[in-house]
Protein backbone atom coordinates (compact mmCIF):
# COMPACT_ATOMS: atom_id res chain seq x y z
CA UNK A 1 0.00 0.00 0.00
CA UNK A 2 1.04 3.70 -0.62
CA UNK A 3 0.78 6.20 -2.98
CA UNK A 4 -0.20 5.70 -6.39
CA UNK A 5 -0.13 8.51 -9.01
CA UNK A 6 -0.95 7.40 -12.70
CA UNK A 7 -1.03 9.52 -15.66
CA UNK A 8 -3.28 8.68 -19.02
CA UNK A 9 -2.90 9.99 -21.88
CA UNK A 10 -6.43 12.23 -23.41
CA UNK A 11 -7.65 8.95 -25.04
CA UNK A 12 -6.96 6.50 -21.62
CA UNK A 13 -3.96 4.98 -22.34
CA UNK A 14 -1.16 4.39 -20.04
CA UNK A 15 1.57 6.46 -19.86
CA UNK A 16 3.59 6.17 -16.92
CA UNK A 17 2.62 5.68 -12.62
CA UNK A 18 4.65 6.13 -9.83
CA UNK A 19 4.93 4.68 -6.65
CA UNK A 20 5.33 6.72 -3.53
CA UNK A 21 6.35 10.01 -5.26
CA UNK A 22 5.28 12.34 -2.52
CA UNK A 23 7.23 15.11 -3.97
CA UNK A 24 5.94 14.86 -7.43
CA UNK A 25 2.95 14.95 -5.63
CA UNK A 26 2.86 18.19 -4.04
CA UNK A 27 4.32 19.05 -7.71
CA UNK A 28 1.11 17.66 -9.25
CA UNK A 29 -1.54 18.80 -6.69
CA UNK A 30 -2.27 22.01 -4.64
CA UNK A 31 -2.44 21.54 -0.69
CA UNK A 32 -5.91 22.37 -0.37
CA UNK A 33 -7.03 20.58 -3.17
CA UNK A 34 -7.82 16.84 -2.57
CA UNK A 35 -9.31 15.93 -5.57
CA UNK A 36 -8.08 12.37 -7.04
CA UNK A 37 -8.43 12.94 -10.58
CA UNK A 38 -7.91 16.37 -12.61
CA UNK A 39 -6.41 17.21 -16.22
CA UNK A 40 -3.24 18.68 -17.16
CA UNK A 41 -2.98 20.79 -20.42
CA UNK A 42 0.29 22.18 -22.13
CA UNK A 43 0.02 25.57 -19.80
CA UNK A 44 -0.39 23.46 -16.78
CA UNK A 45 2.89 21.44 -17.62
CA UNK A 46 4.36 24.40 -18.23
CA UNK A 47 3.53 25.65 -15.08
CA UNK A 48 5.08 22.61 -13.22
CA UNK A 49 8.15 22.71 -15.47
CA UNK A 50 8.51 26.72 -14.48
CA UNK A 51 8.22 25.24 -10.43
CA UNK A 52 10.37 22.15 -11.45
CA UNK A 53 13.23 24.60 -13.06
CA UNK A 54 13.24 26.94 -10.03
CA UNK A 55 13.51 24.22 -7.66
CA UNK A 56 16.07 23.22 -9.71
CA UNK A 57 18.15 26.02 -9.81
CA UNK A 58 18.03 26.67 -5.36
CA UNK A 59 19.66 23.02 -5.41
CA UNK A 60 22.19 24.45 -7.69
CA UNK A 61 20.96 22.42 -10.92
CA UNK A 62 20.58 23.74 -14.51
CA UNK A 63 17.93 22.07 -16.69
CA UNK A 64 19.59 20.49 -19.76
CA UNK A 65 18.33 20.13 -23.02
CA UNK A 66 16.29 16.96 -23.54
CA UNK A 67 18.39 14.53 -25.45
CA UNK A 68 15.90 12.17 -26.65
CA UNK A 69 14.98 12.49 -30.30
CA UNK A 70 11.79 14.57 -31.56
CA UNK A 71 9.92 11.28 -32.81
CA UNK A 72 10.54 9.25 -29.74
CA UNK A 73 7.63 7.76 -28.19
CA UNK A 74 7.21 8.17 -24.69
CA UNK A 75 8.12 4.69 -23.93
CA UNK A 76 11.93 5.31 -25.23
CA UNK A 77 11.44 8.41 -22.94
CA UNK A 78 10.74 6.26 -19.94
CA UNK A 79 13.78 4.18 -21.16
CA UNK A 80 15.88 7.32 -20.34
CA UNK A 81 15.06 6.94 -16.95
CA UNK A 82 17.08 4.72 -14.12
CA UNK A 83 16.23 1.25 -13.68
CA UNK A 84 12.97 1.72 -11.07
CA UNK A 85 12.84 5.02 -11.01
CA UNK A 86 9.02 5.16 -11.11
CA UNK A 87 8.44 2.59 -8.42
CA UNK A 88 9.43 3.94 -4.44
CA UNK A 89 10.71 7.98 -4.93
CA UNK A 90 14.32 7.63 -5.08
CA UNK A 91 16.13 9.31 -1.79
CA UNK A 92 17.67 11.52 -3.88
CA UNK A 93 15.24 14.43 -4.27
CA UNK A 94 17.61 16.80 -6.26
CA UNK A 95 18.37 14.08 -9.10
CA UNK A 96 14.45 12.83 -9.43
CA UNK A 97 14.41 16.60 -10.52
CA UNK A 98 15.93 16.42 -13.50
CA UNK A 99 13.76 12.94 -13.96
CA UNK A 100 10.50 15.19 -13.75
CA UNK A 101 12.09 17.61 -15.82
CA UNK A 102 12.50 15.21 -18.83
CA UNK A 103 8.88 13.32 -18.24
CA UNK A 104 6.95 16.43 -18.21
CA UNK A 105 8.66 17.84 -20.98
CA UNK A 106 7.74 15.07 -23.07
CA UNK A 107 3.82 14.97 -21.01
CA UNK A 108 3.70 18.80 -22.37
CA UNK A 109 3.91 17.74 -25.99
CA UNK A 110 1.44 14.49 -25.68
CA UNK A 111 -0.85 17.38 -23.48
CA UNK A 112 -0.62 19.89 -26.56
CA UNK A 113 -0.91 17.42 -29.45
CA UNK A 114 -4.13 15.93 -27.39
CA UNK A 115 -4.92 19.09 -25.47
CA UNK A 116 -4.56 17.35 -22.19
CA UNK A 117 -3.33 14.04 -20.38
CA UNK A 118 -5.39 12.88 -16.62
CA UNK A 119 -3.91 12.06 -13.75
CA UNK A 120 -4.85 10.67 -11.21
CA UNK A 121 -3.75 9.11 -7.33
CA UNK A 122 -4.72 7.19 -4.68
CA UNK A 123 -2.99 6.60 -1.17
């Protein structure tokens, strides 16, 4: 048991869940806002990407270009990413940072071409 956020893409496919990310969490979700299941469009990524950078930055971190080819799907995307990293939230807050960075970069471009993708959690 734990918690569970899972993100869809506009048409209900799969795109990628995490286990136990509470700090993507309070990325994805407002304190005073408990609702389960919302939508993300391109200016909401954008958004998180903006808080993502600057939280970035304070731990000294520079956002790099994305080095994953234009066509990729978002599977080879996830292939970027270290062995488990979407299962338990690694210890390492400052390096799952530039882990977010590259998933919702790639989220804003599924969100724009299908002007949104859902998430949704459960603890």
């Amino acid at each position: 048991m734990g918690l569970d956020i899972d993100i869809f893409a506009a048409n209900g496919e799969p795109l990628v869940s995490f286990h136990n990310h509470h700090r993507l969490l309070r990325y994805l979700v407002s304190p005073t806002d408990d609702t389960p299941d919302f939508f993300l469009d391109a200016y909401d990524i954008k958004d998180l990407l903006d808080e993502i950078e600057g939280e970035m930055k304070r731990a000294g971190l520079t956002p790099a270009p994305v080095d994953i080819p234009a066509k990729a799907s978002f599977d080879d995307v996830l292939e970027t990413l270290p062995r488990d990293f979407c299962g338990d939230e690694p210890e390492d807050g400052k390096a799952a940072l530039a882990h977010y960075w590259t998933l919702f970069t790639h989220l804003q471009v599924i969100a724009k071409e299908n002007d949104y993708v859902r998430c949704g959690w459960s603890a």
